[in-house]
N, C-alpha and C. Protein backbone atom coordinates (compact mmCIF):
# COMPACT_ATOMS: atom_id res chain seq x y z
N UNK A 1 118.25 103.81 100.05
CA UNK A 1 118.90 102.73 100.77
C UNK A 1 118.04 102.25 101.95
N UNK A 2 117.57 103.02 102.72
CA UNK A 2 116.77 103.23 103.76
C UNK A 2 115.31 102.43 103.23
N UNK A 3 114.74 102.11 102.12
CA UNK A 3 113.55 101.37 101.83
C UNK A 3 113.99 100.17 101.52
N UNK A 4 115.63 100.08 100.70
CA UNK A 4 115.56 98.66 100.48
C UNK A 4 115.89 97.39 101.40
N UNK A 5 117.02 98.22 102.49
CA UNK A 5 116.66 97.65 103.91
C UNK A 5 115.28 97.08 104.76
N UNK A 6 114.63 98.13 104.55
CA UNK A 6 112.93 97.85 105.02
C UNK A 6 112.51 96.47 104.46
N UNK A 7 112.25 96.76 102.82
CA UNK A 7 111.87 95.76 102.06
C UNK A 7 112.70 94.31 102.17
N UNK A 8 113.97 94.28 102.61
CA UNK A 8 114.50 93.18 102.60
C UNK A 8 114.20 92.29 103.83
N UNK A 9 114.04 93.42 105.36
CA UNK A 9 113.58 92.52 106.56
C UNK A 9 112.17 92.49 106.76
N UNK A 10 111.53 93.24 106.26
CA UNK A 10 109.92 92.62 106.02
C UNK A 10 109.92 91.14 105.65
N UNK A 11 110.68 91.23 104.12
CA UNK A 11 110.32 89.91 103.26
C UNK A 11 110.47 88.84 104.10
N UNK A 12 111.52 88.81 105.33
CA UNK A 12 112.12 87.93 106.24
C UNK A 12 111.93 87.46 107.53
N UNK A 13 111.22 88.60 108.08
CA UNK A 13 110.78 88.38 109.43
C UNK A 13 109.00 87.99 109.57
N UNK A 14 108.83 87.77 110.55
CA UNK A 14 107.45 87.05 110.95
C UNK A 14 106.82 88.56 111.20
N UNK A 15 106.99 89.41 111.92
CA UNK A 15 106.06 90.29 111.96
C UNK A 15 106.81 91.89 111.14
N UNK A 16 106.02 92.24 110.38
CA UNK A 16 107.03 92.78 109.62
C UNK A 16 106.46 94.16 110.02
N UNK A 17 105.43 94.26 110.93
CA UNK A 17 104.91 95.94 111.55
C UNK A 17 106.13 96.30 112.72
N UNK A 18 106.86 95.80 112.90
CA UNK A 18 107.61 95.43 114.05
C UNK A 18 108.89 96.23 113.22
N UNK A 19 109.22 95.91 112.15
CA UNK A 19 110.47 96.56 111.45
C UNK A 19 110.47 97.86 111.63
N UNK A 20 111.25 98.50 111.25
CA UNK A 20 111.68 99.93 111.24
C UNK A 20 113.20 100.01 111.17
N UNK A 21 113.39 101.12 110.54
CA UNK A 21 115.07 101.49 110.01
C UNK A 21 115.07 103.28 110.04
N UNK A 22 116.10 103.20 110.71
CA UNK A 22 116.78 105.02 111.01
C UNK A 22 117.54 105.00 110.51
N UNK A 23 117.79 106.38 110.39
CA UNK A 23 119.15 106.98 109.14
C UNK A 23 119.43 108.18 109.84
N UNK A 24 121.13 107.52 110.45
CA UNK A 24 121.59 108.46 110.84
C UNK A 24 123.18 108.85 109.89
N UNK A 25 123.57 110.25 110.31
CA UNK A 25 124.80 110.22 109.36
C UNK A 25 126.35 110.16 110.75
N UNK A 26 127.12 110.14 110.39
CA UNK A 26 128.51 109.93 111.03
C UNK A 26 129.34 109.33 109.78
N UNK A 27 130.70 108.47 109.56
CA UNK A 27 131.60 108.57 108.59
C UNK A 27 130.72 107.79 107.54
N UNK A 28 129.55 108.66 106.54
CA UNK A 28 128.95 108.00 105.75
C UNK A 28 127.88 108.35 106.30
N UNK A 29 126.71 107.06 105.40
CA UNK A 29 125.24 106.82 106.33
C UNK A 29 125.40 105.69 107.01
N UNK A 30 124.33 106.09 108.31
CA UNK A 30 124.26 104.62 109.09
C UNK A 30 122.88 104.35 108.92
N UNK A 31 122.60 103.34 108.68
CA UNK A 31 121.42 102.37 109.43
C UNK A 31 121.01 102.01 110.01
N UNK A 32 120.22 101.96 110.44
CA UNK A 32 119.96 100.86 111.94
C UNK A 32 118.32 100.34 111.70
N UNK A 33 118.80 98.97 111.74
CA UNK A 33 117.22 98.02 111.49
C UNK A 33 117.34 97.71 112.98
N UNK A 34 115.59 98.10 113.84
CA UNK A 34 115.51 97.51 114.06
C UNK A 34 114.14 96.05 113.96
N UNK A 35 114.51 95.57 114.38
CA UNK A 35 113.24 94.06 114.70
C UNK A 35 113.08 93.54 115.83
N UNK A 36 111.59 92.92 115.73
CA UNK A 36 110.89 92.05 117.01
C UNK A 36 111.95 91.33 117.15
N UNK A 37 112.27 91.21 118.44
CA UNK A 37 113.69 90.06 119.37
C UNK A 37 113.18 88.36 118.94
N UNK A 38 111.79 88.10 118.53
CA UNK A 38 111.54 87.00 117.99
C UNK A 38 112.50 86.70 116.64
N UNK A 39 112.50 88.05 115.98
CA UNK A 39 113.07 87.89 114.37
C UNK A 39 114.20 88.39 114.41
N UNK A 40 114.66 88.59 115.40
CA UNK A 40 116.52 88.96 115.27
C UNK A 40 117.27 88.10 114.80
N UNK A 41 117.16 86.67 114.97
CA UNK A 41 117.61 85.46 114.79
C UNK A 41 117.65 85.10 112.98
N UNK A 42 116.46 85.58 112.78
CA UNK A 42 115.91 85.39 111.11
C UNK A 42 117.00 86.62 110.22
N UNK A 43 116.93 87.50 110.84
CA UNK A 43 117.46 89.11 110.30
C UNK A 43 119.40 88.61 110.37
N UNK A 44 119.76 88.16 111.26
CA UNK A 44 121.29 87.94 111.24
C UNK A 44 121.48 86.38 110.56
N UNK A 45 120.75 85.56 110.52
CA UNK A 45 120.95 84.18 110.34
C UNK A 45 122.03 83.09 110.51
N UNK A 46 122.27 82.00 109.90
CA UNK A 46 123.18 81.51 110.87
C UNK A 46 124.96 81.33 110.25
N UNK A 47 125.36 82.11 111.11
CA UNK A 47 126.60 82.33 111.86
C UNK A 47 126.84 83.86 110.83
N UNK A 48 125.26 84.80 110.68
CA UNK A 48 125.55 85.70 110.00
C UNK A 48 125.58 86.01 108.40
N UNK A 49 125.42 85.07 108.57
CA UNK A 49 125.42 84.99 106.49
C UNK A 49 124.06 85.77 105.89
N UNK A 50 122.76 85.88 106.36
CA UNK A 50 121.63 86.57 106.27
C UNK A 50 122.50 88.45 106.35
N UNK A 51 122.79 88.55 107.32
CA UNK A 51 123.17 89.78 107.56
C UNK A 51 124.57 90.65 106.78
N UNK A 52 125.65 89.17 106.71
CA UNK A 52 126.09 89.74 105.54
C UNK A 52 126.01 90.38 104.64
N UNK A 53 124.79 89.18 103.65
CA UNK A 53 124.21 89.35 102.47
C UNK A 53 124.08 90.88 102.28
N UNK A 54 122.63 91.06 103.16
CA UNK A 54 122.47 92.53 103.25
C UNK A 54 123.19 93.65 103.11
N UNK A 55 124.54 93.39 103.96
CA UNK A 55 125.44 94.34 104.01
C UNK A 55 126.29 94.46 102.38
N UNK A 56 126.20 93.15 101.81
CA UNK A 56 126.63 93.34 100.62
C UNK A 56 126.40 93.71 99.55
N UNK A 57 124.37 93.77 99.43
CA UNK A 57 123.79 94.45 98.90
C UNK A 57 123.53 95.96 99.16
N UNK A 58 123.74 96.84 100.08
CA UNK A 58 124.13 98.06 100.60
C UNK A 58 125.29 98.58 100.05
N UNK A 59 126.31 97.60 100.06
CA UNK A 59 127.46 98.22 99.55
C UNK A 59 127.73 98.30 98.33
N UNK A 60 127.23 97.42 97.42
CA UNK A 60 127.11 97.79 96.00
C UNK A 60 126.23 99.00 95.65
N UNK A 61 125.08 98.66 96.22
CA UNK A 61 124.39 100.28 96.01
C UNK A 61 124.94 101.47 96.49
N UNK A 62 125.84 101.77 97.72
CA UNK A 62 126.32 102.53 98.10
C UNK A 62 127.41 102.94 96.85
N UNK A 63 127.80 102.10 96.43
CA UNK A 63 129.50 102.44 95.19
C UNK A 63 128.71 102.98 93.96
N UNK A 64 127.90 102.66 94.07
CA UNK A 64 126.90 102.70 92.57
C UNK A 64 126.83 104.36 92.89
N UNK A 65 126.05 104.82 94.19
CA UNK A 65 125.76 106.30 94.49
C UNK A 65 126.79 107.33 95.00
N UNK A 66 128.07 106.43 94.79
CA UNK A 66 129.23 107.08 95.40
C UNK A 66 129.71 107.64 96.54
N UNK A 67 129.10 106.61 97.83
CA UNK A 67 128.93 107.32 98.91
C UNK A 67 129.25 105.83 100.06
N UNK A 68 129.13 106.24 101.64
CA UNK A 68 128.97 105.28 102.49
C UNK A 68 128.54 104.73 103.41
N UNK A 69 127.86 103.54 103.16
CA UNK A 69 126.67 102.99 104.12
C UNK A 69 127.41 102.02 105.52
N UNK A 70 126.61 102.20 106.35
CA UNK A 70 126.82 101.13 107.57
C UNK A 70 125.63 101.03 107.89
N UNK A 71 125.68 99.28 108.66
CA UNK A 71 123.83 99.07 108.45
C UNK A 71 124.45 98.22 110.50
N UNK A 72 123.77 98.95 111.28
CA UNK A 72 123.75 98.22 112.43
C UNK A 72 122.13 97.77 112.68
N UNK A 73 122.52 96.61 113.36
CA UNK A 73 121.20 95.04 113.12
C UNK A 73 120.58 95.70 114.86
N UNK A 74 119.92 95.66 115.42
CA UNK A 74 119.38 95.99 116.78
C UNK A 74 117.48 94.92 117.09
């Protein structure tokens, strides 16, 4: 889960050495992307629909592995 996050805000942001994602656990897994404050804007998009997405692709993979993801944006 943790790479396809990576791979998804690379593809998206302007500097993609700047990405990075932690995996922490609490009710489930958490996530946490963060990105250059230039590409925060790109990573949530507008009024959120970018960041959705993501979250919706997480959660199908998460049901698929029988388990539970949370992805916080930073």
């Amino acid at each position: 889960m943790k790479e396809l996050v990576e791979y998804i805000a690379k593809s998206i942001v302007d500097e993609p050495d700047e990405v990075t994602v932690t995996e922490g656990y609490g009710d489930g897994v958490v996530l946490t992307l963060h990105v250059a404050p230039d590409d925060m804007g790109k990573v949530i998009g507008k009024q959120g629909r970018i960041a959705s997405a993501i979250r919706a692709l997480l959660k199908v993979a998460a049901i698929k592995q029988g388990s539970r993801i949370t992805l916080n944006i930073e």
